[in-house]
C-alpha atoms as a PDB file:
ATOM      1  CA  UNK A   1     -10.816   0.419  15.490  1.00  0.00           C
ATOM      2  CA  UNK A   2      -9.362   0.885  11.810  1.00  0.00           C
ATOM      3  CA  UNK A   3      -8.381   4.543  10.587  1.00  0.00           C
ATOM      4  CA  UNK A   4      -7.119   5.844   7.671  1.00  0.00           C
ATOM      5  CA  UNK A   5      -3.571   8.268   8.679  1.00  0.00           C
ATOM      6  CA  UNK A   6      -2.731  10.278   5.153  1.00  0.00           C
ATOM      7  CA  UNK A   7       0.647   9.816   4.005  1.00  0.00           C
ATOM      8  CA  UNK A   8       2.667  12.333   2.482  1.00  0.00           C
ATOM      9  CA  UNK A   9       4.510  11.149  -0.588  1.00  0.00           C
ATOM     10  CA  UNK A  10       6.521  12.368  -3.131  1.00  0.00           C
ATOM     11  CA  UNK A  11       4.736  10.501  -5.883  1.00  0.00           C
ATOM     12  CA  UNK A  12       0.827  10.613  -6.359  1.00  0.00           C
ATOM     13  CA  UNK A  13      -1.653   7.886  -7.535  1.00  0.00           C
ATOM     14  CA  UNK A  14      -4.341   9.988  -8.544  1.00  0.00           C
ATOM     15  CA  UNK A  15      -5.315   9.571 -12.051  1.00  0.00           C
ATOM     16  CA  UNK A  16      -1.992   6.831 -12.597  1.00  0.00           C
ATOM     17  CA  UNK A  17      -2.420   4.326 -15.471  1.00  0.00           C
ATOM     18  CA  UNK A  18      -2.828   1.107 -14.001  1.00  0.00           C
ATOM     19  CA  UNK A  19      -0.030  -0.246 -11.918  1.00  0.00           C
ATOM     20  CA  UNK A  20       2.308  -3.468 -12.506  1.00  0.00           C
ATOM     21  CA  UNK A  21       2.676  -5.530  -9.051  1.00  0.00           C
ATOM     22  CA  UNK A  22       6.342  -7.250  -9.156  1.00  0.00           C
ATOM     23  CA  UNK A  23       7.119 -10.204  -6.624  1.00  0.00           C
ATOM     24  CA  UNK A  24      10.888 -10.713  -6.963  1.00  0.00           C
ATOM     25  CA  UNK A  25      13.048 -12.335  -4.397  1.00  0.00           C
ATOM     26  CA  UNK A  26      10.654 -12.209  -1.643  1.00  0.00           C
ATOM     27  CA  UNK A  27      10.285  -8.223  -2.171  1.00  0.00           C
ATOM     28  CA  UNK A  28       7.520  -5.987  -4.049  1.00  0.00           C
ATOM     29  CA  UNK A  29       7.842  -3.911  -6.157  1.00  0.00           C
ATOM     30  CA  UNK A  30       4.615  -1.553  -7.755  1.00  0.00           C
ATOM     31  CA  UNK A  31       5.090   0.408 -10.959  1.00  0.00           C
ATOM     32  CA  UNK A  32       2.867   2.787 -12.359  1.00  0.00           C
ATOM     33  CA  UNK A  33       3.008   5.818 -14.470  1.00  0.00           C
ATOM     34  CA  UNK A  34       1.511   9.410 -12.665  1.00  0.00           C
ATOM     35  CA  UNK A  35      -1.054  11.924 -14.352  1.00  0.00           C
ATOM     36  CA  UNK A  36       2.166  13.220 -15.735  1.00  0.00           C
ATOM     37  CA  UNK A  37       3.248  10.166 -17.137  1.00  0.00           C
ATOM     38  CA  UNK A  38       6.394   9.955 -15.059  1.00  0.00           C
ATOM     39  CA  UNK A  39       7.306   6.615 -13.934  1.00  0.00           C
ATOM     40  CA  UNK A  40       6.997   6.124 -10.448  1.00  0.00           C
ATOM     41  CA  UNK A  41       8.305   2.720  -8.446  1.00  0.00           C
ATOM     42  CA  UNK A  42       7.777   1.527  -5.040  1.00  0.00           C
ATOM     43  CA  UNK A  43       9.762  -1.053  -3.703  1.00  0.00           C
ATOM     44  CA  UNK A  44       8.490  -3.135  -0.459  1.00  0.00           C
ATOM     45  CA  UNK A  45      11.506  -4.989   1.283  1.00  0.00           C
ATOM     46  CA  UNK A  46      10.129  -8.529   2.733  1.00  0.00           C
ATOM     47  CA  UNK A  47       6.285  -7.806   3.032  1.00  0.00           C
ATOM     48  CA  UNK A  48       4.279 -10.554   4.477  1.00  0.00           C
ATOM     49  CA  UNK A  49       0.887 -10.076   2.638  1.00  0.00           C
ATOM     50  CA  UNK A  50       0.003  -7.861  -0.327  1.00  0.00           C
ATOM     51  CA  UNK A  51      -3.106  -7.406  -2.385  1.00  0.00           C
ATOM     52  CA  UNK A  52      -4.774  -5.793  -5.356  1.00  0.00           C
ATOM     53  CA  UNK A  53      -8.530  -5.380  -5.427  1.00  0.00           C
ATOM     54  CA  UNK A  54     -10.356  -4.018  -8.394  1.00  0.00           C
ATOM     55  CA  UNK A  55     -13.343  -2.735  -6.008  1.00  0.00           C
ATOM     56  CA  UNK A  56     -12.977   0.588  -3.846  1.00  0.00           C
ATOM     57  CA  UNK A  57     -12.978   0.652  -0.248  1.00  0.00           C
ATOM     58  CA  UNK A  58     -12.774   3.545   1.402  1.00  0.00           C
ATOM     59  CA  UNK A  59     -13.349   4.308   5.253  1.00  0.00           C
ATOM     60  CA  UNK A  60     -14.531   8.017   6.115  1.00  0.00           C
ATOM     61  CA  UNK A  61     -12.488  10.798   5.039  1.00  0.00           C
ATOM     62  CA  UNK A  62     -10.354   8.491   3.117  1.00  0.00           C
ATOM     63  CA  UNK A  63      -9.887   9.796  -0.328  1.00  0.00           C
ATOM     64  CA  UNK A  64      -9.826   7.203  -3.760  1.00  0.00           C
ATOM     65  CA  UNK A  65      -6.622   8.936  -4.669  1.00  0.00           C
ATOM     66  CA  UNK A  66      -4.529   8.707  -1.996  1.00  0.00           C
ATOM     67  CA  UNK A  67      -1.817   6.604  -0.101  1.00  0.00           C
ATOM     68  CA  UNK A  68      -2.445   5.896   3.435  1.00  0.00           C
ATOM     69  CA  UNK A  69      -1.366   3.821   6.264  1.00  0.00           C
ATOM     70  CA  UNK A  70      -4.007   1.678   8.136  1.00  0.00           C
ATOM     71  CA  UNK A  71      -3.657   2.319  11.882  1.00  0.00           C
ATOM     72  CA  UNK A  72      -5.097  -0.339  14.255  1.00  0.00           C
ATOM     73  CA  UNK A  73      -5.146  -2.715  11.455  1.00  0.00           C
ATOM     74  CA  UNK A  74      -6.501  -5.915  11.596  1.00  0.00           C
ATOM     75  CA  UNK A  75      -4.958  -7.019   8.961  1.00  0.00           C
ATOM     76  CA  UNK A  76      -1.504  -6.849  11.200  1.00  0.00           C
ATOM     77  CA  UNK A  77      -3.610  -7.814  14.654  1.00  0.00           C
ATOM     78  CA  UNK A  78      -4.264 -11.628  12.323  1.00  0.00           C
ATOM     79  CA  UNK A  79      -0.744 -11.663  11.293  1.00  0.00           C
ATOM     80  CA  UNK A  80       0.367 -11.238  14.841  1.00  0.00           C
ATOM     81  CA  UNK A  81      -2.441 -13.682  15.776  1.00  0.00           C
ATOM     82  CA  UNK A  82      -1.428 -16.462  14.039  1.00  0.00           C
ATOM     83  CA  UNK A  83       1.869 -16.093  14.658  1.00  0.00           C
ATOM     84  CA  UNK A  84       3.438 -14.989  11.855  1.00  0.00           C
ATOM     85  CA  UNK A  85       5.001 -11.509  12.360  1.00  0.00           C
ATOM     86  CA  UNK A  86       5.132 -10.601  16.333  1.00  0.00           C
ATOM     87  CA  UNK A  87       4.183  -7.020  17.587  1.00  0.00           C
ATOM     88  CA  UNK A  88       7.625  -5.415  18.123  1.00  0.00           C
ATOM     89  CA  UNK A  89       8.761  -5.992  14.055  1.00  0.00           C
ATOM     90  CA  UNK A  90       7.274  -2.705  13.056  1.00  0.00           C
ATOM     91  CA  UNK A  91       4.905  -3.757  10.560  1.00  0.00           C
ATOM     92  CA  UNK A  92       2.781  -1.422   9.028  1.00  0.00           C
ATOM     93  CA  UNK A  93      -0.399  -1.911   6.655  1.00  0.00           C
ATOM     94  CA  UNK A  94      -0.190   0.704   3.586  1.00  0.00           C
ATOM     95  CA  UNK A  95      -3.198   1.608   0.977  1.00  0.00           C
ATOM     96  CA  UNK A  96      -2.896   2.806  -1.650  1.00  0.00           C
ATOM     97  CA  UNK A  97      -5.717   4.177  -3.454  1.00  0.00           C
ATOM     98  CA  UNK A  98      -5.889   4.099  -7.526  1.00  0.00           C
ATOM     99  CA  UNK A  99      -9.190   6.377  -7.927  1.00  0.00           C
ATOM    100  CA  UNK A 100     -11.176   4.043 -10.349  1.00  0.00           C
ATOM    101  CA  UNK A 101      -8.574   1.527 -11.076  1.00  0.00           C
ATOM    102  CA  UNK A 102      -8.486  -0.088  -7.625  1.00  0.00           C
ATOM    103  CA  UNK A 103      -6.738  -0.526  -4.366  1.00  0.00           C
ATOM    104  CA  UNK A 104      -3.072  -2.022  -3.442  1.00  0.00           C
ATOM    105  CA  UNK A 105      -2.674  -3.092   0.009  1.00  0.00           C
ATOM    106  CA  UNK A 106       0.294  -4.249   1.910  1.00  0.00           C
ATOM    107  CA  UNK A 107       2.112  -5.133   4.896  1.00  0.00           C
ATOM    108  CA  UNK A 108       5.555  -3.962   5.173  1.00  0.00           C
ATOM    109  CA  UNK A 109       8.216  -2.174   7.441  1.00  0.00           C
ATOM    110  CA  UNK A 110       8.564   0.780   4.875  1.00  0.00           C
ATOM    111  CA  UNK A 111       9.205   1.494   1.368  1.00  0.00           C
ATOM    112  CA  UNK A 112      11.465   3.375  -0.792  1.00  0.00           C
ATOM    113  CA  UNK A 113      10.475   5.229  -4.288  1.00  0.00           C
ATOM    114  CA  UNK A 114      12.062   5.645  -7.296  1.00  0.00           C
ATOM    115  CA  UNK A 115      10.720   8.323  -9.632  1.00  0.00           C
END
């Protein structure tokens, strides 16, 4: 079953304007500005799946303003399913949560930030 682990960042998406989503060269990249209007980007080397959704869903105790990472994910179990990534690449499903603006989602090894 799904859960919701809290990650600890060194950036924050509470109250951020809303973020630009940047596909370039197979890699993401998601740029927002902060409640302090500092620029904050996120790059994503060689995800397999991303997505922005404009409605909120949250499991229990998950906060709308908040960056998580999905643990058990089936999100990754279909990727491995169908073949596409296998278990041992280290794949991880991230959320991040945009209060009222919406949710990013995506499957990646890690990130990096820039602030």
């Amino acid at each position: 079953m799904e859960s919701a682990k809290l990650l600890v960042t060194e950036f924050s998406t509470a109250d951020a304007e809303y973020p630009e989503i940047h596909q370039v060269e197979g890699n993401v990249i998601l740029k927002y500005k902060h409640w302090r209007e500092q620029l904050v980007e996120i790059f994503f080397a060689a995800p397999i799946a991303f997505k922005w959704q404009m409605a909120i869903s949250l499991s229990e105790n998950e906060r709308d303003d908040s960056c998580y990472e999905i643990v058990d994910s089936e999100w990754v179990a279909l990727h491995i399913k169908e073949d596409e990534i296998s278990s041992t690449e280290g794949y991880v499903h991230y959320k991040f949560n945009f209060n009222e603006c919406g949710q990013f989602e995506i499957l990646s090894t890690q990130f990096t930030t820039k602030t």
